[in-house]
C-alpha atoms as a PDB file:
ATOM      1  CA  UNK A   1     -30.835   3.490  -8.613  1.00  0.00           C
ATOM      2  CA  UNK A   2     -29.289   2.675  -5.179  1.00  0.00           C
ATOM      3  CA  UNK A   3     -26.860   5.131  -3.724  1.00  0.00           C
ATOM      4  CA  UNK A   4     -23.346   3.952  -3.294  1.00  0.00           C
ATOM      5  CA  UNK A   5     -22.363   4.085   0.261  1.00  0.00           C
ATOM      6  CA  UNK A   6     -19.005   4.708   1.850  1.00  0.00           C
ATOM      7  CA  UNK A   7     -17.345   2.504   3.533  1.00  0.00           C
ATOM      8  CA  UNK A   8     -14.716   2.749   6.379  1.00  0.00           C
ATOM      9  CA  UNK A   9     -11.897   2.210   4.012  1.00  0.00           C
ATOM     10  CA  UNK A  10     -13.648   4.659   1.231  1.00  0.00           C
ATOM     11  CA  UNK A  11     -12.963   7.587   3.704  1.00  0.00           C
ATOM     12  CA  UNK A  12      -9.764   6.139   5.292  1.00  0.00           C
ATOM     13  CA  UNK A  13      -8.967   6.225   1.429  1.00  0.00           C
ATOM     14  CA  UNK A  14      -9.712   9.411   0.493  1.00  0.00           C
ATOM     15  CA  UNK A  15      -8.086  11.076   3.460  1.00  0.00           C
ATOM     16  CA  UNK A  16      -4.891   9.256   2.952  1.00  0.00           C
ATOM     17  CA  UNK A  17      -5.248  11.188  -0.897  1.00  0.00           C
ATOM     18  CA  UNK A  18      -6.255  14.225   0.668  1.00  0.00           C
ATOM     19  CA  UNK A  19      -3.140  14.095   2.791  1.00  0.00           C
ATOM     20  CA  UNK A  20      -0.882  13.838   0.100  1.00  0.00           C
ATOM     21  CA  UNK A  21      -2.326  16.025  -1.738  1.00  0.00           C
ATOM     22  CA  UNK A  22      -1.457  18.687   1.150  1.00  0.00           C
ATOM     23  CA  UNK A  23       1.368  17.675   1.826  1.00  0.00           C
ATOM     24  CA  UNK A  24       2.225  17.805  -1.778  1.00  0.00           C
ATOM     25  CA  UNK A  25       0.930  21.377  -2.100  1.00  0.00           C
ATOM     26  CA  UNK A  26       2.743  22.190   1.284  1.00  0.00           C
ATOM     27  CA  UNK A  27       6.121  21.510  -0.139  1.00  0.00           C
ATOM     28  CA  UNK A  28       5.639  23.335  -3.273  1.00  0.00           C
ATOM     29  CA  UNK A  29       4.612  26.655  -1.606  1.00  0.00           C
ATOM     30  CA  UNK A  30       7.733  26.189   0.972  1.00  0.00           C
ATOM     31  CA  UNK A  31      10.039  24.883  -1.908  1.00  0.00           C
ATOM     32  CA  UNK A  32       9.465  27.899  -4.027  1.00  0.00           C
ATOM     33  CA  UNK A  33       8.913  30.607  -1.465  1.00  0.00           C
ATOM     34  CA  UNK A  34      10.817  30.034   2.260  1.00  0.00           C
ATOM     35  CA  UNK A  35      12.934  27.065   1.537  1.00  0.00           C
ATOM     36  CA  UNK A  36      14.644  28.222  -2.150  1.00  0.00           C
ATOM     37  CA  UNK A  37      17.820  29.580  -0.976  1.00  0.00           C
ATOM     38  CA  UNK A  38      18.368  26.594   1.396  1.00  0.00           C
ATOM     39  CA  UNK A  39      17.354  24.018  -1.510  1.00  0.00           C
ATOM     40  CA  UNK A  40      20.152  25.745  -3.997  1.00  0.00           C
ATOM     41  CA  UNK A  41      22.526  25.715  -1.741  1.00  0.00           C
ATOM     42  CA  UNK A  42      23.343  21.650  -2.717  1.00  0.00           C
ATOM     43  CA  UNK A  43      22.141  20.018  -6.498  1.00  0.00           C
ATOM     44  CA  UNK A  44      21.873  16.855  -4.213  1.00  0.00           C
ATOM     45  CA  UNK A  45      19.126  18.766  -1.751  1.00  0.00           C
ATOM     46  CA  UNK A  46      17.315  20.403  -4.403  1.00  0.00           C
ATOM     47  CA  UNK A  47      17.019  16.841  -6.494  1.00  0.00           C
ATOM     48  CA  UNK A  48      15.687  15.278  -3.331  1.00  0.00           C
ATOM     49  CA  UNK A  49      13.764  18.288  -2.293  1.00  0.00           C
ATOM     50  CA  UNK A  50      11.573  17.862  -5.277  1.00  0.00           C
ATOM     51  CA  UNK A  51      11.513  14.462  -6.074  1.00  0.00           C
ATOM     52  CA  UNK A  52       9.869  13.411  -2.636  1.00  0.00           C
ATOM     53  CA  UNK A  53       7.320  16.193  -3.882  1.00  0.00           C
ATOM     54  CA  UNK A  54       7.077  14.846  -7.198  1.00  0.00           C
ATOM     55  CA  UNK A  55       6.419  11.388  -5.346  1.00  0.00           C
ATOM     56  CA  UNK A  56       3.946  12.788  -3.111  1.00  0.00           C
ATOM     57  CA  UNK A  57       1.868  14.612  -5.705  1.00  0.00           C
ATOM     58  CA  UNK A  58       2.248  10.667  -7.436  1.00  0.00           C
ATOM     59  CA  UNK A  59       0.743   8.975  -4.970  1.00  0.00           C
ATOM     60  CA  UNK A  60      -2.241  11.711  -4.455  1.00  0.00           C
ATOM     61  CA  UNK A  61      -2.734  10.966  -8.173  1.00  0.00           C
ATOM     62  CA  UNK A  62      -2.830   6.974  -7.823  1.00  0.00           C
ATOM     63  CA  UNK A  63      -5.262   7.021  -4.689  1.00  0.00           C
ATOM     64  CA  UNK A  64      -7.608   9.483  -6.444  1.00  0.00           C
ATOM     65  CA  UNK A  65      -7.521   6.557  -9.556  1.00  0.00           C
ATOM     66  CA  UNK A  66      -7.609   3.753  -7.289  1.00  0.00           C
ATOM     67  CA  UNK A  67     -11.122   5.485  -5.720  1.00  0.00           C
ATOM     68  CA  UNK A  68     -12.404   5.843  -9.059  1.00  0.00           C
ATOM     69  CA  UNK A  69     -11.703   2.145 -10.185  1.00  0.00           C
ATOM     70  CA  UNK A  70     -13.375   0.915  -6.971  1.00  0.00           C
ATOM     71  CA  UNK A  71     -16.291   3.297  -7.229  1.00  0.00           C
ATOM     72  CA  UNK A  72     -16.722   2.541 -10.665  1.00  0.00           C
ATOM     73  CA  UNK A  73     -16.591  -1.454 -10.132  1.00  0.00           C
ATOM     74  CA  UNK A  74     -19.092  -1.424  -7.114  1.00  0.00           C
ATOM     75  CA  UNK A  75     -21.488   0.834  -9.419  1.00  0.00           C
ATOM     76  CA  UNK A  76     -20.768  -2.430 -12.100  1.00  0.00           C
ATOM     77  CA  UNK A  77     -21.711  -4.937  -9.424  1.00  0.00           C
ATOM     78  CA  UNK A  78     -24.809  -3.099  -8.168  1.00  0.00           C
ATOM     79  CA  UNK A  79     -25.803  -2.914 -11.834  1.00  0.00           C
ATOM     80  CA  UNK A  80     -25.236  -6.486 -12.750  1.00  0.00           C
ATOM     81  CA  UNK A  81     -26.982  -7.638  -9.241  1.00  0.00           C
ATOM     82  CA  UNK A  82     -30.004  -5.398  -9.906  1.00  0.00           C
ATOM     83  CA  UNK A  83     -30.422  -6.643 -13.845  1.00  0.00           C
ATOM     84  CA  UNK A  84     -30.199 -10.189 -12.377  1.00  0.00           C
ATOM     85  CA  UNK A  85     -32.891  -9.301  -9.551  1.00  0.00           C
ATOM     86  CA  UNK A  86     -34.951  -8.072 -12.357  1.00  0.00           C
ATOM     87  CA  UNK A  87     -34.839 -10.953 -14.721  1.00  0.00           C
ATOM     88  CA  UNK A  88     -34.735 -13.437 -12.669  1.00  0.00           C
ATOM     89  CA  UNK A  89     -38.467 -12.740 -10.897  1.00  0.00           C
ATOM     90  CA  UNK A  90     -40.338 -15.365 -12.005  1.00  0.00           C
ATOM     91  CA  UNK A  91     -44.167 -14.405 -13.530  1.00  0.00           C
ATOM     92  CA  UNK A  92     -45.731 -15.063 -10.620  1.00  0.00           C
ATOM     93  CA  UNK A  93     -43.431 -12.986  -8.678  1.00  0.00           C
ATOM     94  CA  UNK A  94     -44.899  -9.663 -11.099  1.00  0.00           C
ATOM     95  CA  UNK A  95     -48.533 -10.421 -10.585  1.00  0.00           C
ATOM     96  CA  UNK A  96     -48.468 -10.697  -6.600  1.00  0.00           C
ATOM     97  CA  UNK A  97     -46.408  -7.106  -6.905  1.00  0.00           C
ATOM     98  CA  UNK A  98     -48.670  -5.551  -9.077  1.00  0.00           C
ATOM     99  CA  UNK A  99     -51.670  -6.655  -7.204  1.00  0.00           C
ATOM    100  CA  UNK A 100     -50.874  -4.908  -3.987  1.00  0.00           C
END
């Protein structure tokens, strides 16, 4: 079967989860390491602290499942176009290909 090729917007994608994903990853080493005294200093800060984390790691989640529903629907497509090249050869069309 046919390889499925990136696209532009496949890697601009897949950075953009890759970036939240570090970013994500970022704040949880700094929240629970550098940043803890500052962050219980105020319920409010701490709250926010973690919730834009909680957000970020959210949205790393949702890119990584958008990828695999458009992976998985282009994979469908090239499927259904290559089971329609296939039956739709007429017999002609598999006699001049076999006799070559």
């Amino acid at each position: 079967m046919k390889q499925l090729v990136q696209t532009r917007s496949d890697k601009k994608r897949r950075w953009f989860g890759l970036l939240y994903l570090l970013i994500a990853g970022i704040m949880l080493v700094w929240g629970t390491t550098w940043l803890e005294s500052y962050l219980s200093e105020s319920n409010w800060r701490f709250l926010t602290y973690w919730f834009v984390c909680f957000v970020t790691t959210l949205m790393a989640m949702f890119v990584a499942l958008l990828d695999i529903w458009i992976i998985r629907t282009r994979a469908r497509q090239q499927r259904q176009k290559a089971v329609r090249q296939t039956f739709n050869k007429k017999p002609e069309d598999k006699e001049e290909t076999t006799s070559h």
